[in-house]
Protein backbone atom coordinates (compact mmCIF):
# COMPACT_ATOMS: atom_id res chain seq x y z
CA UNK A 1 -48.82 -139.63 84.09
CA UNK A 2 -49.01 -140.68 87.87
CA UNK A 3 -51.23 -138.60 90.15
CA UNK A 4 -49.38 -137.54 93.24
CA UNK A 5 -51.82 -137.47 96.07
CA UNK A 6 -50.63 -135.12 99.23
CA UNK A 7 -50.93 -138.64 101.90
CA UNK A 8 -49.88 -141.68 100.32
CA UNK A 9 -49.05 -145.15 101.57
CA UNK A 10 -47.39 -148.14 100.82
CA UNK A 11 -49.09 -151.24 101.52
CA UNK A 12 -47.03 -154.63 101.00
CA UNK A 13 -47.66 -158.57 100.60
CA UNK A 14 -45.00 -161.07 100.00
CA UNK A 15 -46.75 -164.64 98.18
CA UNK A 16 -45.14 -167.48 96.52
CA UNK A 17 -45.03 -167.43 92.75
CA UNK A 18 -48.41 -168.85 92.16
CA UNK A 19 -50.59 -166.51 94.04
CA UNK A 20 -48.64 -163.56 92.28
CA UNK A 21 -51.45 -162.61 89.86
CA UNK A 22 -53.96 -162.91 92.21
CA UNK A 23 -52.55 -160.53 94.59
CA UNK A 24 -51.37 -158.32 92.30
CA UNK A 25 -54.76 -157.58 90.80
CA UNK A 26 -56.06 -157.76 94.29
CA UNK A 27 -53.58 -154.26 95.09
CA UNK A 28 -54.88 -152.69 91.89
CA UNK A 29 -58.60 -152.67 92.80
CA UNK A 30 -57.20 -149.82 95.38
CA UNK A 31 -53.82 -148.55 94.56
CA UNK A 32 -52.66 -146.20 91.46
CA UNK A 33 -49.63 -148.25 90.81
CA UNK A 34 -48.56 -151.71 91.60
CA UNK A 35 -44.99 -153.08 91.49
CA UNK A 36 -43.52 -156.78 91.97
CA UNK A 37 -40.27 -157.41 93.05
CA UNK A 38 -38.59 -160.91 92.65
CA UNK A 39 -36.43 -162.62 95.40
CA UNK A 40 -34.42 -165.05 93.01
CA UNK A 41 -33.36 -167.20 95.88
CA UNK A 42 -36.05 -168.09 97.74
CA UNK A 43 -38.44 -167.45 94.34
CA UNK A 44 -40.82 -165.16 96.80
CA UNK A 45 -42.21 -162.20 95.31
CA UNK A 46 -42.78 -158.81 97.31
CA UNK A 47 -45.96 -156.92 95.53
CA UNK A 48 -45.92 -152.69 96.44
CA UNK A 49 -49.13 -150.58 96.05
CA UNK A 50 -48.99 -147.52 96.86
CA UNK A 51 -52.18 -145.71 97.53
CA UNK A 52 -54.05 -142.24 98.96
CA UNK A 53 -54.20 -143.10 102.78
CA UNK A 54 -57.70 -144.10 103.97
CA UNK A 55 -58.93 -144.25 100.62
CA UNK A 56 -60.98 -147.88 99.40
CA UNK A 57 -60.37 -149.65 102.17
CA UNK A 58 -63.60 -151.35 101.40
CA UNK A 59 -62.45 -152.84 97.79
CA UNK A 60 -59.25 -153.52 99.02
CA UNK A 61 -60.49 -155.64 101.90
CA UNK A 62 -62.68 -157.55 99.30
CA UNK A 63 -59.96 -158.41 96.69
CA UNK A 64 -57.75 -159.43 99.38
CA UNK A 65 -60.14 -162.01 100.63
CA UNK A 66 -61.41 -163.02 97.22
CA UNK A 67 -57.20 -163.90 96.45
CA UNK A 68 -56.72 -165.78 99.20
CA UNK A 69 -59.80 -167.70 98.48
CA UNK A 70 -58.57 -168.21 94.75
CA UNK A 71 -55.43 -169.26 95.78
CA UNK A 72 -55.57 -170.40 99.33
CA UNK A 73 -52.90 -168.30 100.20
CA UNK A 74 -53.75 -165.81 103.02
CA UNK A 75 -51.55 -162.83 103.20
CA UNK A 76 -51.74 -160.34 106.32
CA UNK A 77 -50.23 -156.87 104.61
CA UNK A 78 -48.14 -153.97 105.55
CA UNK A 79 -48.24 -150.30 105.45
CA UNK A 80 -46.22 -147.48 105.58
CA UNK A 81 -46.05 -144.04 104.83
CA UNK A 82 -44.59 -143.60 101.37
CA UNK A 83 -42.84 -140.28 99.90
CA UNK A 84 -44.23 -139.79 96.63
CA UNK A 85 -41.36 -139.38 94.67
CA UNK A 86 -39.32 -142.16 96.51
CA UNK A 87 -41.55 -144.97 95.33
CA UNK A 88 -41.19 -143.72 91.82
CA UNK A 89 -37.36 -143.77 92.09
CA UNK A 90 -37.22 -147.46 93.26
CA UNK A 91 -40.23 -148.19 90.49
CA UNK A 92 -37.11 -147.11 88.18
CA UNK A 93 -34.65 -148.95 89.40
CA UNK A 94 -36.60 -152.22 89.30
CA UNK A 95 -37.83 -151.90 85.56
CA UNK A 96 -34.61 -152.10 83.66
CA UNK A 97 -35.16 -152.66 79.80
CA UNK A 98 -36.50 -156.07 79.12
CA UNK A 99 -35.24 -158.29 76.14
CA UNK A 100 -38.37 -160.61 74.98
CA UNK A 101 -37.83 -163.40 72.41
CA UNK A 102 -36.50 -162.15 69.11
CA UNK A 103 -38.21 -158.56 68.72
CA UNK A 104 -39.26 -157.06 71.64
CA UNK A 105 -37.74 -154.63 74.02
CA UNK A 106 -39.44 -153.29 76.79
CA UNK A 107 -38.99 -150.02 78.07
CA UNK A 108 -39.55 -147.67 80.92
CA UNK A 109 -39.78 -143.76 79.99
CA UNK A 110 -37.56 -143.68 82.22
CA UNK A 111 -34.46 -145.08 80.77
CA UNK A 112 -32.46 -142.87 77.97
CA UNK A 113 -30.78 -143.96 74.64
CA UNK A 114 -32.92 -146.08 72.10
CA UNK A 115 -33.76 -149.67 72.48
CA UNK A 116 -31.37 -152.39 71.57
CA UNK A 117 -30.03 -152.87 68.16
CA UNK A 118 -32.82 -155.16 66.07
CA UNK A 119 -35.33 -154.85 68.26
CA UNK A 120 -39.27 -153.37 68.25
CA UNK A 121 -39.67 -151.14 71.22
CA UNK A 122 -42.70 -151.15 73.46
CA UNK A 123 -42.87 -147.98 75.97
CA UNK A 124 -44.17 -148.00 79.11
CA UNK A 125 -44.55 -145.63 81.55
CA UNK A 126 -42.14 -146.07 84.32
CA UNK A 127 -44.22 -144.95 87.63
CA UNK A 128 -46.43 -148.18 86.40
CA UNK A 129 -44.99 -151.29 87.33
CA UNK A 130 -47.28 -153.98 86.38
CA UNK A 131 -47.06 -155.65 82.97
CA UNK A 132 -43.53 -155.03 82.12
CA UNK A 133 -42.50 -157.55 80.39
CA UNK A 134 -40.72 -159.23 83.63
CA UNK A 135 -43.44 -161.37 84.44
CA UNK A 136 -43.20 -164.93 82.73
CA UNK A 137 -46.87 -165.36 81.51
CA UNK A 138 -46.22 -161.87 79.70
CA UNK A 139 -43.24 -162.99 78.08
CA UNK A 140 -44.21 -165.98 77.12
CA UNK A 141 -47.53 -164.18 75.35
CA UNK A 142 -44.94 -162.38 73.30
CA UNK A 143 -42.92 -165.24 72.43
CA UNK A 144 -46.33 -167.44 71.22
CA UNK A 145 -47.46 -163.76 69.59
CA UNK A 146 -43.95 -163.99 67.75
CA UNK A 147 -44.77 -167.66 66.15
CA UNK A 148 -48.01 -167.09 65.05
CA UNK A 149 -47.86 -163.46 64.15
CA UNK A 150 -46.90 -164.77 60.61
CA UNK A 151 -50.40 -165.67 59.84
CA UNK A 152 -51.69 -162.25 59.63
CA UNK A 153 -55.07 -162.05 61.72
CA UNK A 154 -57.25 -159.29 60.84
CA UNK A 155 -59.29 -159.44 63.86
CA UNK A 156 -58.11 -159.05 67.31
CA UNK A 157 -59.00 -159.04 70.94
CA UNK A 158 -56.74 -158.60 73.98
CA UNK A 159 -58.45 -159.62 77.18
CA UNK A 160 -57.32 -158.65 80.26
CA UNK A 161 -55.14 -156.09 78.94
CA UNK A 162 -53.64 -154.86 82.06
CA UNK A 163 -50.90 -152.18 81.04
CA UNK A 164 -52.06 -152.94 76.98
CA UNK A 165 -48.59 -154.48 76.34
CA UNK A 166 -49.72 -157.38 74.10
CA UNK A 167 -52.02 -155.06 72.54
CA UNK A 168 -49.74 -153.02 71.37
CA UNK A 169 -47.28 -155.82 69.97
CA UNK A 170 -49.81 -157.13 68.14
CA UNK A 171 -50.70 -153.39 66.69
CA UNK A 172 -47.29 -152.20 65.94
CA UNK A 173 -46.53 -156.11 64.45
CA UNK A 174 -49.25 -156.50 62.15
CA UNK A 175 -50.40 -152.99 61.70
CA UNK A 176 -54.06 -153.78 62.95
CA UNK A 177 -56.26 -152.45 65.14
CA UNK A 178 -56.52 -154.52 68.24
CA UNK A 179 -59.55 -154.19 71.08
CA UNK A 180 -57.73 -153.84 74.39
CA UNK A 181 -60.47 -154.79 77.28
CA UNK A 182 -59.92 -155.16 81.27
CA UNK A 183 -62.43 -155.12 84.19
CA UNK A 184 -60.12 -152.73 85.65
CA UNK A 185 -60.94 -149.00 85.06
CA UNK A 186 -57.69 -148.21 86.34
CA UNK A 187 -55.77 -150.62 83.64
CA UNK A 188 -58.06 -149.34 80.84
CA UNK A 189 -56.38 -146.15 81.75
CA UNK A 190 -53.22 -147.41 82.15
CA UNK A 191 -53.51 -149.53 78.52
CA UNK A 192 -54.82 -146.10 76.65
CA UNK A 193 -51.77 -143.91 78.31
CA UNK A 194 -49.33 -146.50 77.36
CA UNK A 195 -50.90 -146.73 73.42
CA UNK A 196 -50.51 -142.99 73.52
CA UNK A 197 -46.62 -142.90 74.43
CA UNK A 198 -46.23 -145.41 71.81
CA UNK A 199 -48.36 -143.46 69.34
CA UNK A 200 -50.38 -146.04 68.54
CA UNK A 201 -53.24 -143.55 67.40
CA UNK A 202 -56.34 -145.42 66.18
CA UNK A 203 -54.57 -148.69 66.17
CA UNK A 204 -55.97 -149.46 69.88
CA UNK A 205 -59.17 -148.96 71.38
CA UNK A 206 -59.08 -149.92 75.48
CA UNK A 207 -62.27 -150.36 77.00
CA UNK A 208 -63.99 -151.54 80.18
CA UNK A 209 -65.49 -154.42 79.98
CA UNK A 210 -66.46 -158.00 81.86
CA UNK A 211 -65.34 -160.61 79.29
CA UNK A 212 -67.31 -162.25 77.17
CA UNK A 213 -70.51 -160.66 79.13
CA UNK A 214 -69.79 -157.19 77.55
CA UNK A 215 -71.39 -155.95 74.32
CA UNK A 216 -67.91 -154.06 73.14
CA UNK A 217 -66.42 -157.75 73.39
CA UNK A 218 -69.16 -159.98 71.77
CA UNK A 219 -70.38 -157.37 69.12
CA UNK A 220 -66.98 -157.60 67.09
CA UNK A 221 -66.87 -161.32 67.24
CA UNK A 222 -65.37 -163.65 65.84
CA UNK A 223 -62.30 -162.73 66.12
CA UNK A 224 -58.84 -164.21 64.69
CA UNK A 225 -56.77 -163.71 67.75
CA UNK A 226 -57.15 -163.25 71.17
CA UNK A 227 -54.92 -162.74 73.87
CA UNK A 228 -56.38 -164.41 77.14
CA UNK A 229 -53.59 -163.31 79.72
CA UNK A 230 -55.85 -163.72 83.22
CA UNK A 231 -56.04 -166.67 85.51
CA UNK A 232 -56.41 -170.41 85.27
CA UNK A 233 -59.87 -170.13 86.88
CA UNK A 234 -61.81 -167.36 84.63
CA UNK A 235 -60.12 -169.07 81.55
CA UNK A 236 -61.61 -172.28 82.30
CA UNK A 237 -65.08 -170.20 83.26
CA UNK A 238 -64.82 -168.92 79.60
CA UNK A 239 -63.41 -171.51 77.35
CA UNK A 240 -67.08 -172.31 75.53
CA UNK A 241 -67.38 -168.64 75.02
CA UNK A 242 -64.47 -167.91 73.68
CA UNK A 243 -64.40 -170.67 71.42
CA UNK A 244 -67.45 -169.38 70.26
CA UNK A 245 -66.15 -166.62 69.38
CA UNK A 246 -63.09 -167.21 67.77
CA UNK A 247 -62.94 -167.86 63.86
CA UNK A 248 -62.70 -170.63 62.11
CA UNK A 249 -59.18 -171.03 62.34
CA UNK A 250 -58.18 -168.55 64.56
CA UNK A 251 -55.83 -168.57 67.51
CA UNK A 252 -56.01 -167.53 71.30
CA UNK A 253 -52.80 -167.64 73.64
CA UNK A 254 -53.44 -168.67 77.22
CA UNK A 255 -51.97 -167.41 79.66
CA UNK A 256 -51.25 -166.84 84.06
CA UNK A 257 -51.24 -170.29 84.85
CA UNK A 258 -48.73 -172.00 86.37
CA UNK A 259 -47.29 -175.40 84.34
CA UNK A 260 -49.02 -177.29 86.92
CA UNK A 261 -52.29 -175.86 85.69
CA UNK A 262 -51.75 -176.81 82.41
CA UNK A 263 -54.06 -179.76 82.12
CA UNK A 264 -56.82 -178.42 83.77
CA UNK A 265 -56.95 -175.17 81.28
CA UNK A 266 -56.16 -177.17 77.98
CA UNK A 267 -58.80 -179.81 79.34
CA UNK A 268 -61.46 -177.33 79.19
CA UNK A 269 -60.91 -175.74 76.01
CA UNK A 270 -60.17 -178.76 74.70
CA UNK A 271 -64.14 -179.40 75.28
CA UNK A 272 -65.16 -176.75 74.15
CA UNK A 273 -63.31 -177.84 70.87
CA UNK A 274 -60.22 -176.19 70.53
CA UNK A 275 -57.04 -178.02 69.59
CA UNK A 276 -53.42 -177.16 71.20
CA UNK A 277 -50.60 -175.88 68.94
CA UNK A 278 -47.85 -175.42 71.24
CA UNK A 279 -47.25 -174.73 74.87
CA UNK A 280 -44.09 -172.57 76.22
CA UNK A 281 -42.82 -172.44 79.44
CA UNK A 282 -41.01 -169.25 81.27
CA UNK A 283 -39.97 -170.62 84.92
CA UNK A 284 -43.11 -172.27 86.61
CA UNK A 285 -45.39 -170.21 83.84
CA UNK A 286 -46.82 -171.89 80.93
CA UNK A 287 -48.47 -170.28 78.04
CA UNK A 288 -50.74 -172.24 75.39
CA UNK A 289 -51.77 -171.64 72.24
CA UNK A 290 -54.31 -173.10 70.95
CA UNK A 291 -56.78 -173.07 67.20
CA UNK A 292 -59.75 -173.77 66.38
CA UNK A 293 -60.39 -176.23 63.60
């Protein structure tokens, strides 16, 4: 559940679609929740943090700069005073179930009745925006989970876990345990709240941890799937290591680049000596899955 501080504030960026992820992960270095909201016009997204007033302005300061660098994007933000309970009512009204491929539904705690006819349900808790399923480089995980889920992998890792939603697809799909990791404490927390609404018990173990530089991530290796869901920079930064890492045969999905950044990702894991499967695109997103011979 959300903790209510007595002083909060709403701080506010609007980016184009490409520096979403950057921002967005920028807000959550200093606010308890995050939300995204899409102008389908003018395709330019409004990201909401809402935060204790006066509280890490130090971290916040940092991430910002460190996303504009990534993505050469500078964004000046806004604040204002923020009721509590009104953020959580528009958090509501902006997470609406979401239909993913051929199984999934995603839903907010919030919303009543059961989830569509057919379809595996993944809960989330509603006062946390991020990782919904709305985003296109999380739906098009799912959709690449969905055609390779058939193969059964025993072993598997989900990096940059964020709100632990491909986590727990994999776990509640293939009845396996799955190692949830972020950087984030705050998404660690996030990923073990949401595994407990969905009682995924034992299935899924979220930790802290910096990649492939963490003992918790290397000590399990290899592993027969891993979910890579992050940025085209730090995916390119750890293509050798993952590859390393992965089994012989195994698969990783790619993900939170744009189609544009395609090449350059696939380039260097192709290097490192992976082989593409498939890419899919959702909008300007593209997702790639990948195997290792």
């Amino acid at each position: 559940m959300i903790r209510h501080a007595t002083q909060l504030e709403t701080i506010t960026l609007v980016v184009p679609e490409h520096a979403l992820d950057a921002y967005e992960a920028a807000l959550a270095t200093a606010c308890g929740t995050v939300g995204f909201f899409l102008d389908e016009r003018t395709r330019i997204w409004t990201i909401e943090g809402v935060k204790d007033q006066g509280q890490k302005e130090a971290e916040l300061a940092g991430a910002l700069a460190l996303a504009a660098l990534m993505t050469g994007v500078e964004v000046t933000p806004s604040r204002r005073p923020t009721e509590a309970e009104g953020w959580l009512a528009r958090n509501q009204q902006s997470f609406p179930e979401q239909l993913v491929g051929k199984r999934f539904a995603v839903r907010g705690t919030h919303l009543k009745g059961r989830a569509a006819a057919g379809k595996l349900e993944l809960l989330l808790d509603a006062g946390i925006a991020f990782g919904s399923g709305e985003h296109g480089s999380t739906r098009g995980c799912l959709r690449a989970f969905e055609r390779v889920a058939h193969r059964k992998p025993r072993h598997i890792l989900d990096l940059g876990t964020g709100s632990g939603i491909l986590a727990m697809a994999a776990a509640k799909v293939l009845h396996r345990k799955v190692l949830a990791t972020d950087i984030d404490p705050w998404s660690v927390r996030v990923a073990r709240a949401n595994a407990r609404l969905n009682r995924m018990g034992p299935l899924l173990r979220a930790e802290r941890a910096d990649g492939w530089l963490s003992t918790c991530v290397r000590k399990p290796a290899p592993y027969d799937l891993v979910f890579a869901n992050i940025l085209a920079r730090p995916l390119c930064a750890m293509a050798k290591d993952l590859a390393q890492d992965l089994a012989p045969g195994g698969t990783v999905i790619l993900a939170g680049l744009l189609s544009t950044q395609r090449r350059w990702v696939l380039h260097a894991h192709r290097q490192a000596g992976l082989v593409l499967e498939s890419t899919l695109h959702e909008g300007r997103w593209a997702t790639l899955v990948l195997r290792k011979r």
